[in-house]
PDB file of N, CA and C in Angstrom:
ATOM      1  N   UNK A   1     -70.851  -4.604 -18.059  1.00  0.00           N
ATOM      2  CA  UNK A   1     -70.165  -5.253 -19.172  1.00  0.00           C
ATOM      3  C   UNK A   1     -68.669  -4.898 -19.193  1.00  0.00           C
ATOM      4  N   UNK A   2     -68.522  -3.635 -18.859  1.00  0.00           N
ATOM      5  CA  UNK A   2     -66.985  -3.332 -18.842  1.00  0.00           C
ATOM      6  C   UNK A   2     -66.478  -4.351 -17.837  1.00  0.00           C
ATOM      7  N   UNK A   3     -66.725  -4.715 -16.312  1.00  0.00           N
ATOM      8  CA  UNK A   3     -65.859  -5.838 -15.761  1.00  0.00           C
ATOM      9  C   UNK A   3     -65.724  -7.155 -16.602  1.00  0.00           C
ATOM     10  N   UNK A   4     -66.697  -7.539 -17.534  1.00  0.00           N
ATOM     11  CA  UNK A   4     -66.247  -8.685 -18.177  1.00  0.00           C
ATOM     12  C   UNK A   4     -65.193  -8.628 -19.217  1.00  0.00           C
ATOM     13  N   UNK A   5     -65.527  -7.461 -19.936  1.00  0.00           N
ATOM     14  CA  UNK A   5     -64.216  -7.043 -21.098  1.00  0.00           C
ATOM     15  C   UNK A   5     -62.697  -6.977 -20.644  1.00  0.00           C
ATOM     16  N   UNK A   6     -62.563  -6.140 -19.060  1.00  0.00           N
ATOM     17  CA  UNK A   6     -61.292  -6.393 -18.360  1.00  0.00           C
ATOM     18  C   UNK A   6     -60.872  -7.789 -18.099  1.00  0.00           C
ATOM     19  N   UNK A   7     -62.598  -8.163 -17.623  1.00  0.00           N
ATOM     20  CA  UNK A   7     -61.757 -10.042 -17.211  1.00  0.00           C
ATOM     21  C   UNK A   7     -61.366 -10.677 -18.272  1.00  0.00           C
ATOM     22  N   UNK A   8     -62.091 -10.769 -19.538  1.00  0.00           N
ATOM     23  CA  UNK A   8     -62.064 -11.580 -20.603  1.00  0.00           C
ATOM     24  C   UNK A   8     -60.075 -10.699 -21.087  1.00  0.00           C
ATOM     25  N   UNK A   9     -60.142  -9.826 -21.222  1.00  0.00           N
ATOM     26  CA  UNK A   9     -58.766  -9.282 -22.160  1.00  0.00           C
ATOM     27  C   UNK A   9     -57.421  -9.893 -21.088  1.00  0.00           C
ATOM     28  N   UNK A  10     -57.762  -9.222 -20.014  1.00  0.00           N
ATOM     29  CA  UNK A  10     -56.594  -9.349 -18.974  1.00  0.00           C
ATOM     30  C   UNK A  10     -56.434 -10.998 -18.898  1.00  0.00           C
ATOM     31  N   UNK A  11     -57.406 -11.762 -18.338  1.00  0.00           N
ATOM     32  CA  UNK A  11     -57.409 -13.213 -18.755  1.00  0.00           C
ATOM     33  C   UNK A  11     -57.103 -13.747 -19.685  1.00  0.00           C
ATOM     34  N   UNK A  12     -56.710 -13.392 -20.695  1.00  0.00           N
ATOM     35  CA  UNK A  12     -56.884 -13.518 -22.386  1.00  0.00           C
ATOM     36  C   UNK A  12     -54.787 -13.696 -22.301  1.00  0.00           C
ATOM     37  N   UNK A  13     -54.186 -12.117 -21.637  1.00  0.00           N
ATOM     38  CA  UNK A  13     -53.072 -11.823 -21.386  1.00  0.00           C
ATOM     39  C   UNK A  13     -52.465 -13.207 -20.759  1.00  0.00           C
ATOM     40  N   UNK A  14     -53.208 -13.329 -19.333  1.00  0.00           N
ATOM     41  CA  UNK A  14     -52.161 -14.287 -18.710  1.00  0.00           C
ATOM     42  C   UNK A  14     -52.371 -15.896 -19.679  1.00  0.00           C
ATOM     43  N   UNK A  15     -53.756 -15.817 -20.273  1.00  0.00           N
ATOM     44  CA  UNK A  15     -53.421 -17.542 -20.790  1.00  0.00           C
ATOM     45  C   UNK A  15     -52.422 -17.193 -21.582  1.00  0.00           C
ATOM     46  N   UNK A  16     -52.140 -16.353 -22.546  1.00  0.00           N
ATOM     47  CA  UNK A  16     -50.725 -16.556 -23.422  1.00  0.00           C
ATOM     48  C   UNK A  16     -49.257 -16.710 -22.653  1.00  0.00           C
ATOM     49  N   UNK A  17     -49.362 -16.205 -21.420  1.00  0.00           N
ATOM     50  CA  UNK A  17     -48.561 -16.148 -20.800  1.00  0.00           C
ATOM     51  C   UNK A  17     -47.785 -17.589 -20.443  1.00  0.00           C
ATOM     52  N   UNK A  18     -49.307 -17.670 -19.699  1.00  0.00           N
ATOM     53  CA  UNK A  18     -49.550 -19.381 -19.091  1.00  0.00           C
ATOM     54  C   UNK A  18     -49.146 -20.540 -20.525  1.00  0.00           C
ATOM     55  N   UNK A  19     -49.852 -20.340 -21.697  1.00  0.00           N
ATOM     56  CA  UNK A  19     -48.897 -20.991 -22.691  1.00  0.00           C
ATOM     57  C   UNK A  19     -47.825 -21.041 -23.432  1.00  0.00           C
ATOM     58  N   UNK A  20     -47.260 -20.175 -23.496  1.00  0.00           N
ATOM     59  CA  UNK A  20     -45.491 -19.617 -23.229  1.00  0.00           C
ATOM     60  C   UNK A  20     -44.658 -20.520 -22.472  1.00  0.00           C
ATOM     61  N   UNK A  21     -45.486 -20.262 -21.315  1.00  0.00           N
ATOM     62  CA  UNK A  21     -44.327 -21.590 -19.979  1.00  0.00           C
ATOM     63  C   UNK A  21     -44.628 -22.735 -20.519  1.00  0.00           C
ATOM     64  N   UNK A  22     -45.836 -23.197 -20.468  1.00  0.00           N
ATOM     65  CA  UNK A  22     -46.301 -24.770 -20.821  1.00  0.00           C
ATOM     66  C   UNK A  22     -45.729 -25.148 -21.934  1.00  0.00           C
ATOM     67  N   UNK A  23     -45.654 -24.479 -22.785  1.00  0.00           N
ATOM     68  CA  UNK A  23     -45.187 -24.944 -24.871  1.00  0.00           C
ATOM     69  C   UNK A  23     -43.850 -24.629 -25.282  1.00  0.00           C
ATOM     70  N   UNK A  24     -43.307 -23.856 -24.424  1.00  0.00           N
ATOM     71  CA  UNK A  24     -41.608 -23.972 -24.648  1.00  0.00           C
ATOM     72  C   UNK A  24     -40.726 -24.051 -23.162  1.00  0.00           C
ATOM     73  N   UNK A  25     -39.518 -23.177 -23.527  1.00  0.00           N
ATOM     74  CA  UNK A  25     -38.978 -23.625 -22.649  1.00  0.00           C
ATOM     75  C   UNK A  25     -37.921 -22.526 -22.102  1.00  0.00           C
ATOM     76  N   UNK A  26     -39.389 -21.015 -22.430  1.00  0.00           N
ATOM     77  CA  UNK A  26     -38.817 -19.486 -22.244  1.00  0.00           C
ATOM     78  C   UNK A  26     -39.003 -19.873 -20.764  1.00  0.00           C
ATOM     79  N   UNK A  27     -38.172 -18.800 -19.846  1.00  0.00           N
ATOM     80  CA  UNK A  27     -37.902 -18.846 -18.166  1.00  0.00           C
ATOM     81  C   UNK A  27     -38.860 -17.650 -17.597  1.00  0.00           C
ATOM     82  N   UNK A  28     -39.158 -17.282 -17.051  1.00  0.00           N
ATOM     83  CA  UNK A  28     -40.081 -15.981 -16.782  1.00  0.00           C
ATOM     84  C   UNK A  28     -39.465 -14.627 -17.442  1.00  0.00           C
ATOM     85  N   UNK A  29     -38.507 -14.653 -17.068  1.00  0.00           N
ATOM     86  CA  UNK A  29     -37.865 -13.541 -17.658  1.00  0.00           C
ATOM     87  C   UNK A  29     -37.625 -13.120 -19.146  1.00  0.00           C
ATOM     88  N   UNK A  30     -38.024 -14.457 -19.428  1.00  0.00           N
ATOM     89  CA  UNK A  30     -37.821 -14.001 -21.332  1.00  0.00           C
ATOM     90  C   UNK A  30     -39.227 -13.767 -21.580  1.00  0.00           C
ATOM     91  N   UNK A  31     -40.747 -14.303 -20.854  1.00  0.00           N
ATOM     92  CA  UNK A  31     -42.052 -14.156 -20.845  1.00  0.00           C
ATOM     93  C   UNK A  31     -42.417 -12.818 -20.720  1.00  0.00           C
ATOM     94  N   UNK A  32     -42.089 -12.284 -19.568  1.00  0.00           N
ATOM     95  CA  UNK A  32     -41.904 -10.903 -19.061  1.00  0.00           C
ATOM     96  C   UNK A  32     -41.207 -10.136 -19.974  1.00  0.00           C
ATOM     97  N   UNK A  33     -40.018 -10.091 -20.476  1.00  0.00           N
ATOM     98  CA  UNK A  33     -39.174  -9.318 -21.857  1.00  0.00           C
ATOM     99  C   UNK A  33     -40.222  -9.441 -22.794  1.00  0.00           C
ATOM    100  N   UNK A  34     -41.199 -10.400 -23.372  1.00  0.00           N
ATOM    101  CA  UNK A  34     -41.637 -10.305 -24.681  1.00  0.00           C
ATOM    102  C   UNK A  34     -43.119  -9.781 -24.089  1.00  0.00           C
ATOM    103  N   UNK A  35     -43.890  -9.690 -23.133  1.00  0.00           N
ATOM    104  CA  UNK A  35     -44.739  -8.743 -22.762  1.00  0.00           C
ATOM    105  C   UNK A  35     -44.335  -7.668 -22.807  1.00  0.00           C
ATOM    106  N   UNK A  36     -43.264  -7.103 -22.366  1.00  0.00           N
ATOM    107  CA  UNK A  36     -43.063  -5.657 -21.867  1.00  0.00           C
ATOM    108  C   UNK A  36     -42.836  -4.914 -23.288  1.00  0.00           C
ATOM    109  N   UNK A  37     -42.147  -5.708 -24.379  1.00  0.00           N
ATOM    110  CA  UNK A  37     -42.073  -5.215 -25.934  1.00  0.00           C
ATOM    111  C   UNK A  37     -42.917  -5.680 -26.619  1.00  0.00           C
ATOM    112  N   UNK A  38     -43.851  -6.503 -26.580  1.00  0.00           N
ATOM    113  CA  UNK A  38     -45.059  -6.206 -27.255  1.00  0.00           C
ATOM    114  C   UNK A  38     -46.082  -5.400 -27.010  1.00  0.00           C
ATOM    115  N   UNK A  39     -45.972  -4.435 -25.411  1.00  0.00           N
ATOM    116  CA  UNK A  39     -46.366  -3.534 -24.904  1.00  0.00           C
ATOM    117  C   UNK A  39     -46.659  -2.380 -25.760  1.00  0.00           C
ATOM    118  N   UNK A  40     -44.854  -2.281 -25.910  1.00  0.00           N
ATOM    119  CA  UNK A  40     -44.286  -1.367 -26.165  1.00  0.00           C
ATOM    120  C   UNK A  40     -44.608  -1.017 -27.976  1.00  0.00           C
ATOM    121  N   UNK A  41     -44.107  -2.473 -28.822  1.00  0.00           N
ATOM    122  CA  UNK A  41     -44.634  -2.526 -29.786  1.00  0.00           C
ATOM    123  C   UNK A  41     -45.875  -1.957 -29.826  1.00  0.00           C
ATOM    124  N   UNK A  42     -47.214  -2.397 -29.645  1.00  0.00           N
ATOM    125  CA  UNK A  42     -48.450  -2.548 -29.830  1.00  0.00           C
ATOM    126  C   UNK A  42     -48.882  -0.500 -29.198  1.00  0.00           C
ATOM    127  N   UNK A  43     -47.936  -0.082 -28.313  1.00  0.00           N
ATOM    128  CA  UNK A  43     -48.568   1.367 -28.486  1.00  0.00           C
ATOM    129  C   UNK A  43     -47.638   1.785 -29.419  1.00  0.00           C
ATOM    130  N   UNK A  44     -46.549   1.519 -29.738  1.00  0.00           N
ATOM    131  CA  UNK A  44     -45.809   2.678 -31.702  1.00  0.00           C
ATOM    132  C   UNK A  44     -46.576   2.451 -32.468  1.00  0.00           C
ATOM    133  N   UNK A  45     -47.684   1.454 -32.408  1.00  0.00           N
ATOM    134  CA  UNK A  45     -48.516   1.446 -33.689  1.00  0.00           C
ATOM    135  C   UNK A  45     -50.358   1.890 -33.354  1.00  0.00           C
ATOM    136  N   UNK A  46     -49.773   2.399 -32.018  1.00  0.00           N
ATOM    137  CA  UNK A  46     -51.401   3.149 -31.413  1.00  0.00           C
ATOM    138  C   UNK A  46     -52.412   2.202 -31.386  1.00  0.00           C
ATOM    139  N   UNK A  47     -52.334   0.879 -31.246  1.00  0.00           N
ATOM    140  CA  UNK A  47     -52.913   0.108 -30.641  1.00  0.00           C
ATOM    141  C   UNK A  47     -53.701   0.063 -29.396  1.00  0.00           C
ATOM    142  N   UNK A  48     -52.389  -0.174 -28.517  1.00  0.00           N
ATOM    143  CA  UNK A  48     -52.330  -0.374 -26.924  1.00  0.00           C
ATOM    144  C   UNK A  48     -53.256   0.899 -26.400  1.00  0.00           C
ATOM    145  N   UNK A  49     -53.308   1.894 -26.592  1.00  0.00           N
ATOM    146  CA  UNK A  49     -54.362   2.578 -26.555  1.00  0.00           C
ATOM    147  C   UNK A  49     -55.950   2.646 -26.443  1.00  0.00           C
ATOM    148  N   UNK A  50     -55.978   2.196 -28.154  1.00  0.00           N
ATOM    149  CA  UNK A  50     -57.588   1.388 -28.159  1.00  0.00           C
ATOM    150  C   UNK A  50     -57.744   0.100 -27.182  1.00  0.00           C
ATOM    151  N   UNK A  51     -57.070  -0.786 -27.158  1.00  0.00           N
ATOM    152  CA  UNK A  51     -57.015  -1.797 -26.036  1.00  0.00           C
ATOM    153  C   UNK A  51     -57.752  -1.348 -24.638  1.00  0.00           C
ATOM    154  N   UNK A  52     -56.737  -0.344 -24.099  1.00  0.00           N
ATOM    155  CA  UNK A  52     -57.302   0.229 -23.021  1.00  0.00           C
ATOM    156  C   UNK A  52     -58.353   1.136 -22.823  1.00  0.00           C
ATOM    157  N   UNK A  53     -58.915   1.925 -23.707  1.00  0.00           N
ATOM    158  CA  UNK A  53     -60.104   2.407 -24.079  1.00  0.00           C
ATOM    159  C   UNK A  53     -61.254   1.109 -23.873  1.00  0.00           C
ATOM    160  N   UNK A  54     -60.923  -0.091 -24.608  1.00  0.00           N
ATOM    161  CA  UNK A  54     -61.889  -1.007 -24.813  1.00  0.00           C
ATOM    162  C   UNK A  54     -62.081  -2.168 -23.127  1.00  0.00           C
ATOM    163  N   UNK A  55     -60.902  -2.400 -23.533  1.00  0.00           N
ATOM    164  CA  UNK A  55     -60.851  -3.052 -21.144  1.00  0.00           C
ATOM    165  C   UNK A  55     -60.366  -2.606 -20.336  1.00  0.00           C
ATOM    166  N   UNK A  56     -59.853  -0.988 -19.983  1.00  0.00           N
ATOM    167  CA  UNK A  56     -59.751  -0.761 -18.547  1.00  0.00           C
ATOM    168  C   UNK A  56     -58.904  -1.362 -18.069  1.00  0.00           C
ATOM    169  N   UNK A  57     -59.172  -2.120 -16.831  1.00  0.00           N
ATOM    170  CA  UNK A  57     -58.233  -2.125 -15.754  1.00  0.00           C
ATOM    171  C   UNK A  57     -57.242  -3.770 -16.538  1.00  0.00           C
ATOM    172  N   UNK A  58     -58.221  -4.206 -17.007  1.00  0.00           N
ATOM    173  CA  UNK A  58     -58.142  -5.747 -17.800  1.00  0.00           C
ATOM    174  C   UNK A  58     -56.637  -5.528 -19.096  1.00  0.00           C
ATOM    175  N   UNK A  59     -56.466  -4.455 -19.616  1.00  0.00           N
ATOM    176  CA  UNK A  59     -55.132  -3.866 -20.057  1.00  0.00           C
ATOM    177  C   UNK A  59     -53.977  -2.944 -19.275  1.00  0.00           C
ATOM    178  N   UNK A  60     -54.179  -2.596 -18.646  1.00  0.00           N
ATOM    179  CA  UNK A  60     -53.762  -1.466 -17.711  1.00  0.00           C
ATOM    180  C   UNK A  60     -52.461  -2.341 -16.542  1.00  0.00           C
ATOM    181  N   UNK A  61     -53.270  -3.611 -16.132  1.00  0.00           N
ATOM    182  CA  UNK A  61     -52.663  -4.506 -14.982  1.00  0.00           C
ATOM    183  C   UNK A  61     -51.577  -5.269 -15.527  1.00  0.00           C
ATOM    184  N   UNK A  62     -51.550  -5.995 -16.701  1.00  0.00           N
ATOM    185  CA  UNK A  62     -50.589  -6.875 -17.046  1.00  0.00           C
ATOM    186  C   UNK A  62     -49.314  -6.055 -17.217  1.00  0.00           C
ATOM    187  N   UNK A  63     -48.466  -7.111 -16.906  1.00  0.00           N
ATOM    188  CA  UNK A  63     -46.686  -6.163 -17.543  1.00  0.00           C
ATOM    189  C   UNK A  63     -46.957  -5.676 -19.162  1.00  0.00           C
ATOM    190  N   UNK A  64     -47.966  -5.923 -19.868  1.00  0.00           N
ATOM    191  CA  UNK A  64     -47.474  -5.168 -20.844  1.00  0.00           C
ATOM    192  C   UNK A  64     -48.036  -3.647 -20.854  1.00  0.00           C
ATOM    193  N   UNK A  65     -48.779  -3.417 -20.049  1.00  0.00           N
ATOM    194  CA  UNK A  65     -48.701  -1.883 -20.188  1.00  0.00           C
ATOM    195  C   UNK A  65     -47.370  -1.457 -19.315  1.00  0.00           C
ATOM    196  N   UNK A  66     -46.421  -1.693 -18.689  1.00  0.00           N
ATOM    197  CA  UNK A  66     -45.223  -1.191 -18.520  1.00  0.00           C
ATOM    198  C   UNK A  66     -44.421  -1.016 -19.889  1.00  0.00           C
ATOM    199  N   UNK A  67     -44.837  -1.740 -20.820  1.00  0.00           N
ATOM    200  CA  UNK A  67     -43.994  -1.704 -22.190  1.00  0.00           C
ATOM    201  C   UNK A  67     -44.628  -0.143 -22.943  1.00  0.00           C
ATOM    202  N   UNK A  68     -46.300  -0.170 -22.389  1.00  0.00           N
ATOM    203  CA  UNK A  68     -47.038   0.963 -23.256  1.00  0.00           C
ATOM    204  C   UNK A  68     -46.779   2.354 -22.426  1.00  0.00           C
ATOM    205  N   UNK A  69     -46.757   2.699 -21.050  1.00  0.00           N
ATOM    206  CA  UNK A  69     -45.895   3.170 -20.557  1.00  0.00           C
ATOM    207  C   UNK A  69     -44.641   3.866 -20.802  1.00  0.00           C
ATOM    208  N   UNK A  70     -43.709   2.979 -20.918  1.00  0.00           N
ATOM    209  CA  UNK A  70     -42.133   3.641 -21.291  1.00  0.00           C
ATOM    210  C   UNK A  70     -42.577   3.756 -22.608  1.00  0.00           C
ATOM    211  N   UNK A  71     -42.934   3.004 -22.902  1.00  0.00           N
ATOM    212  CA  UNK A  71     -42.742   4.141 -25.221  1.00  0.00           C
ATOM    213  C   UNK A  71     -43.848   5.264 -24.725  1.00  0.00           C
ATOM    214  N   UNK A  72     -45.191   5.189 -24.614  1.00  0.00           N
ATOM    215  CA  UNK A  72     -45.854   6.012 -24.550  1.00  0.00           C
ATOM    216  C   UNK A  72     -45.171   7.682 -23.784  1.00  0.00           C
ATOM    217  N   UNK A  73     -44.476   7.768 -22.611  1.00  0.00           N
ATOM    218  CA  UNK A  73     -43.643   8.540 -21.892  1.00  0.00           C
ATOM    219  C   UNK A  73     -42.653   8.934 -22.793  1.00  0.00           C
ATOM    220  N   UNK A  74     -42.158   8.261 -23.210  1.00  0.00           N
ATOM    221  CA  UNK A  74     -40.750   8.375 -23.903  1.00  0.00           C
ATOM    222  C   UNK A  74     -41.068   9.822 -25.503  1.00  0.00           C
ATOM    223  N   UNK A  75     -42.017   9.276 -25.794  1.00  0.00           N
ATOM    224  CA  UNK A  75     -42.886   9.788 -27.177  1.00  0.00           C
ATOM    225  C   UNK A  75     -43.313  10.845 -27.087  1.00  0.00           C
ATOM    226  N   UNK A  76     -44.100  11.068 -25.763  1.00  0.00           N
ATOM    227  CA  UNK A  76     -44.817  12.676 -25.729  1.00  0.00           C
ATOM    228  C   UNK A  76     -43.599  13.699 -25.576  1.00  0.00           C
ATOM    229  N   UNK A  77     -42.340  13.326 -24.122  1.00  0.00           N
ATOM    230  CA  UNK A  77     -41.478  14.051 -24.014  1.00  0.00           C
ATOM    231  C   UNK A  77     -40.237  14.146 -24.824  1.00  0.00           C
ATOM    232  N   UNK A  78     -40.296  13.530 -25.604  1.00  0.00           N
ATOM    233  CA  UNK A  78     -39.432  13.511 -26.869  1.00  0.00           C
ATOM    234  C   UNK A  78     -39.899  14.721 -28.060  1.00  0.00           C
ATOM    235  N   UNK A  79     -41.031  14.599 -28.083  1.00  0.00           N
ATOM    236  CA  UNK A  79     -41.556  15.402 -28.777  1.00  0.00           C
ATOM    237  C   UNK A  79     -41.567  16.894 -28.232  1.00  0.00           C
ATOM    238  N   UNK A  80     -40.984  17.074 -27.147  1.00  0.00           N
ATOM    239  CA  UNK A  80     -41.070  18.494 -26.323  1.00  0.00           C
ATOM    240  C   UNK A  80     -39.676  18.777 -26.069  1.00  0.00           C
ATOM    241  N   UNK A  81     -39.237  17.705 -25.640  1.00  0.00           N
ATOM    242  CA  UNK A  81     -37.015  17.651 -25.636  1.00  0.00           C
ATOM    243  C   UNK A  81     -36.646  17.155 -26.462  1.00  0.00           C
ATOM    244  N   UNK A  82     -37.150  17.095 -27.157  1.00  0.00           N
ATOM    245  CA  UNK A  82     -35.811  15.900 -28.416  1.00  0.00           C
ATOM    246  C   UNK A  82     -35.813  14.987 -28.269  1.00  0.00           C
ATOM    247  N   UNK A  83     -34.106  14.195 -28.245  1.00  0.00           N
ATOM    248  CA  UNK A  83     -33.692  13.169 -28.013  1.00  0.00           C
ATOM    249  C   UNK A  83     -33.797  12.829 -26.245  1.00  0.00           C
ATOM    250  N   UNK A  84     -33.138  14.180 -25.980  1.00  0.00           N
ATOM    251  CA  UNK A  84     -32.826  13.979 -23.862  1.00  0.00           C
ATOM    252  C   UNK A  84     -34.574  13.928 -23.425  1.00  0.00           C
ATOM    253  N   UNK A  85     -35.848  13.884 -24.065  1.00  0.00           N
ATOM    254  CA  UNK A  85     -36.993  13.438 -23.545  1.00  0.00           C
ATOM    255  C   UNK A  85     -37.179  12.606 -23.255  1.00  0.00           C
ATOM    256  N   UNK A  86     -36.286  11.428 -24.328  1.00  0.00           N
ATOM    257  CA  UNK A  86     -36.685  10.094 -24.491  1.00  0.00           C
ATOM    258  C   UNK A  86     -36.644   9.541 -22.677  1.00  0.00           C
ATOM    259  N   UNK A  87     -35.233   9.598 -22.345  1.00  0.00           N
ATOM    260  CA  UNK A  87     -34.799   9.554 -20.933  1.00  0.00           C
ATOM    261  C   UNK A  87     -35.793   9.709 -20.481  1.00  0.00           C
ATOM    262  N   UNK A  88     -36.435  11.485 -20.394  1.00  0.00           N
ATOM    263  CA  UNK A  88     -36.938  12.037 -19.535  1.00  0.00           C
ATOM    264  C   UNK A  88     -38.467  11.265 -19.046  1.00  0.00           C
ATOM    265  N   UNK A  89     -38.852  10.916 -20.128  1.00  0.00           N
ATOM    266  CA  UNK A  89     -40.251  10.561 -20.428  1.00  0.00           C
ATOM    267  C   UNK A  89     -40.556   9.029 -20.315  1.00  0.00           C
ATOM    268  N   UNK A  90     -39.353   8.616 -20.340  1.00  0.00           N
ATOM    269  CA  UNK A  90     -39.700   6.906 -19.565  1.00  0.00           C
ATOM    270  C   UNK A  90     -39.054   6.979 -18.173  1.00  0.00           C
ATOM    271  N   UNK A  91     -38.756   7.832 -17.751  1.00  0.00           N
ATOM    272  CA  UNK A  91     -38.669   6.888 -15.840  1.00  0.00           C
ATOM    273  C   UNK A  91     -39.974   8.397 -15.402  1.00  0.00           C
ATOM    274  N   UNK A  92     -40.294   9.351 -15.731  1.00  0.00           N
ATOM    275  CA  UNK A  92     -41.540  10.348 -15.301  1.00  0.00           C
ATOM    276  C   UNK A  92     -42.468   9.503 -15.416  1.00  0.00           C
ATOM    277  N   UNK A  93     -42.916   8.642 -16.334  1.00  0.00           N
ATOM    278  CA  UNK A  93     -44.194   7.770 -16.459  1.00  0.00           C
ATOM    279  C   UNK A  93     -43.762   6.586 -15.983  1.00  0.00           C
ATOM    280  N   UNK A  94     -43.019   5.884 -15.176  1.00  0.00           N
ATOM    281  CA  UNK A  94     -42.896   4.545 -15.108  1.00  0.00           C
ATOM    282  C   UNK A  94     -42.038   4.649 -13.546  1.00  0.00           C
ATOM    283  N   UNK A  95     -41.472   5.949 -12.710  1.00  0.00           N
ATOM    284  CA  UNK A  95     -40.479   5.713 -12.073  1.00  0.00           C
ATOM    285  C   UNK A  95     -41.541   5.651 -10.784  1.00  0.00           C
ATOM    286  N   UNK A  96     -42.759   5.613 -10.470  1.00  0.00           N
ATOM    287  CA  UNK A  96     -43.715   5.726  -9.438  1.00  0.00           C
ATOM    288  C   UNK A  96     -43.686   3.749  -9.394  1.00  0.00           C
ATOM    289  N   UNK A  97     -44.243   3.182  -9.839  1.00  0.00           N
ATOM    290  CA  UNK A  97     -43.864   1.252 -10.099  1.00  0.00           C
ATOM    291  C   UNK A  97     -42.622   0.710 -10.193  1.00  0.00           C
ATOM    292  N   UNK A  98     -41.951   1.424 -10.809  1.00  0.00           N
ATOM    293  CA  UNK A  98     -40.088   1.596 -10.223  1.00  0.00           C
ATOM    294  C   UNK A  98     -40.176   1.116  -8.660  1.00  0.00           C
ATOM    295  N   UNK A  99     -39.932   2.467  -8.054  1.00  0.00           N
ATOM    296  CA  UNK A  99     -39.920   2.340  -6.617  1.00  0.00           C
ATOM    297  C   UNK A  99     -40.651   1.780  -5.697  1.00  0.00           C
ATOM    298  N   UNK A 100     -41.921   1.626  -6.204  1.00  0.00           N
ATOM    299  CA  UNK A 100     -42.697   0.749  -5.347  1.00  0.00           C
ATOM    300  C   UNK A 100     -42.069  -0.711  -5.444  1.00  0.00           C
ATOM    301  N   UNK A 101     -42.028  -1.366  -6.460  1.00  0.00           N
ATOM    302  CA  UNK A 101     -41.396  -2.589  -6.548  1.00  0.00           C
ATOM    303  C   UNK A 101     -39.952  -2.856  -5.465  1.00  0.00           C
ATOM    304  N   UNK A 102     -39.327  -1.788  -5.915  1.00  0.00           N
ATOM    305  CA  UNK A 102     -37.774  -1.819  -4.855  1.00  0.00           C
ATOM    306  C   UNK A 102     -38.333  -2.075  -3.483  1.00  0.00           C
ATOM    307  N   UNK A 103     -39.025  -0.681  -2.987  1.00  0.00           N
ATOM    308  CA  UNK A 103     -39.321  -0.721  -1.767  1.00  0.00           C
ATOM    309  C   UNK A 103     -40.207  -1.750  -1.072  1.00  0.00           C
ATOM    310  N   UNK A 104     -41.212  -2.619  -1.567  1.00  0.00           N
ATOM    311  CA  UNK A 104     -42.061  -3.228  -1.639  1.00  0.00           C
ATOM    312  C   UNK A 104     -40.963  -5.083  -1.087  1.00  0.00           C
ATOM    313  N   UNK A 105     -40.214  -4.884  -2.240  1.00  0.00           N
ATOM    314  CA  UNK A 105     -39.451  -6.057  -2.272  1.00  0.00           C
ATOM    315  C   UNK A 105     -38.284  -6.057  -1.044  1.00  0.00           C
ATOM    316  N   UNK A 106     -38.301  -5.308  -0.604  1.00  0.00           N
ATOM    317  CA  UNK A 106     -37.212  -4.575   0.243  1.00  0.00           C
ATOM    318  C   UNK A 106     -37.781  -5.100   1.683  1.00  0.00           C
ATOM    319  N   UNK A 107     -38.998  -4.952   1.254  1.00  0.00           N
ATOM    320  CA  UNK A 107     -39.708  -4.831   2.886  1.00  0.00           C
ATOM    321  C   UNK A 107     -40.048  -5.925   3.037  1.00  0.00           C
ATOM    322  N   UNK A 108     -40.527  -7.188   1.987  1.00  0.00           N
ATOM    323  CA  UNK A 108     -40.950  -8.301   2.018  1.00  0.00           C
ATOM    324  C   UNK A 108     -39.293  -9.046   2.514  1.00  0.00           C
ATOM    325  N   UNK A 109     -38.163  -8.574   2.226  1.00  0.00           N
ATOM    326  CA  UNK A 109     -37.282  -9.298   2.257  1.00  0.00           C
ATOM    327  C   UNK A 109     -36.859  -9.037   3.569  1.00  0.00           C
ATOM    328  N   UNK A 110     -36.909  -7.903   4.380  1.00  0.00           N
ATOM    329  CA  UNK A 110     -36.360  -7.331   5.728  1.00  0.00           C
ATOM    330  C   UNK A 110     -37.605  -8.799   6.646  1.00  0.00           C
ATOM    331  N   UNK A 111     -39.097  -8.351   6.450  1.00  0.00           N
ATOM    332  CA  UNK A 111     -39.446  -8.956   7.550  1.00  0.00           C
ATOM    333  C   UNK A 111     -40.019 -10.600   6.870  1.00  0.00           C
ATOM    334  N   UNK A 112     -39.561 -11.266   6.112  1.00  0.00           N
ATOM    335  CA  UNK A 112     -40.058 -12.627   5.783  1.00  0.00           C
ATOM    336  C   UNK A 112     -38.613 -13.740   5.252  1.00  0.00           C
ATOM    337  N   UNK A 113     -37.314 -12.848   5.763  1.00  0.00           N
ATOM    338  CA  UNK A 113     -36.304 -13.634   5.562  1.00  0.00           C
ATOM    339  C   UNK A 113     -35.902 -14.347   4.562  1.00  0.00           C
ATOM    340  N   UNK A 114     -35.847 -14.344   2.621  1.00  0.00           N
ATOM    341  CA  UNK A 114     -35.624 -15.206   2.088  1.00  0.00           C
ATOM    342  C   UNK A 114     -34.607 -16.052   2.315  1.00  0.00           C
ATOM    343  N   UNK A 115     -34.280 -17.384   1.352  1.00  0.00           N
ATOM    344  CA  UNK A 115     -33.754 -18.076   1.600  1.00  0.00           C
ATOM    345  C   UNK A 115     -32.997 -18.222   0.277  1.00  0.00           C
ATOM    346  N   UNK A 116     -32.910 -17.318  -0.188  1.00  0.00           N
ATOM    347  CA  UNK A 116     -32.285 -17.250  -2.127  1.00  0.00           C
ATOM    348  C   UNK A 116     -30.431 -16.353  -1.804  1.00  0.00           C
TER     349      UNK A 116
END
């Protein structure tokens, strides 16, 4: 039952997504911005949490746990440094998908030549 709860939530994620593009006339990047802060939103209010307790990988995969992520990081080490945690505690929890993305994109671009 847990693979259906991931499919059903995570699926659940991209149709809003998917109706976002279709019903206005946001660009990916403003789609992606309002995932990543409703992420972010939805764990300051300890949400995003239960979410992932309840579907696993089905919350975990979409860009908005990058939003639950950096607040979540930001929050614990803030609470241990202060203010200079905040820093500390969003690229420690988030700078591992950071670099993969760079490097990842890096490598797709060395051997598949874009044209952009």
């Amino acid at each position: 039952m847990d693979y259906v709860w991931a499919f059903l939530v995570g699926g659940g994620i991209c149709v809003v997504g998917q109706l976002l593009f279709d019903l206005t006339k946001l660009t990916p990047a403003h789609v992606m911005s309002i995932f990543v802060v409703t992420g972010a939103v939805l764990d300051g209010f300890d949400l995003y949490d239960k979410l992932v307790q309840f579907a696993g990988a089905g919350a975990l995969v979409p860009i908005t746990s990058f939003g639950h992520s950096l607040l979540h990081g930001a929050m614990v080490q803030a609470e241990e440094h202060g203010f200079l945690g905040i820093a500390i505690g969003i690229f420690q929890m988030t700078s591992a998908g950071i670099a993969s993305a760079i490097l990842f994109g890096f490598l797709i671009a060395v051997f598949f030549k874009p044209k952009g």
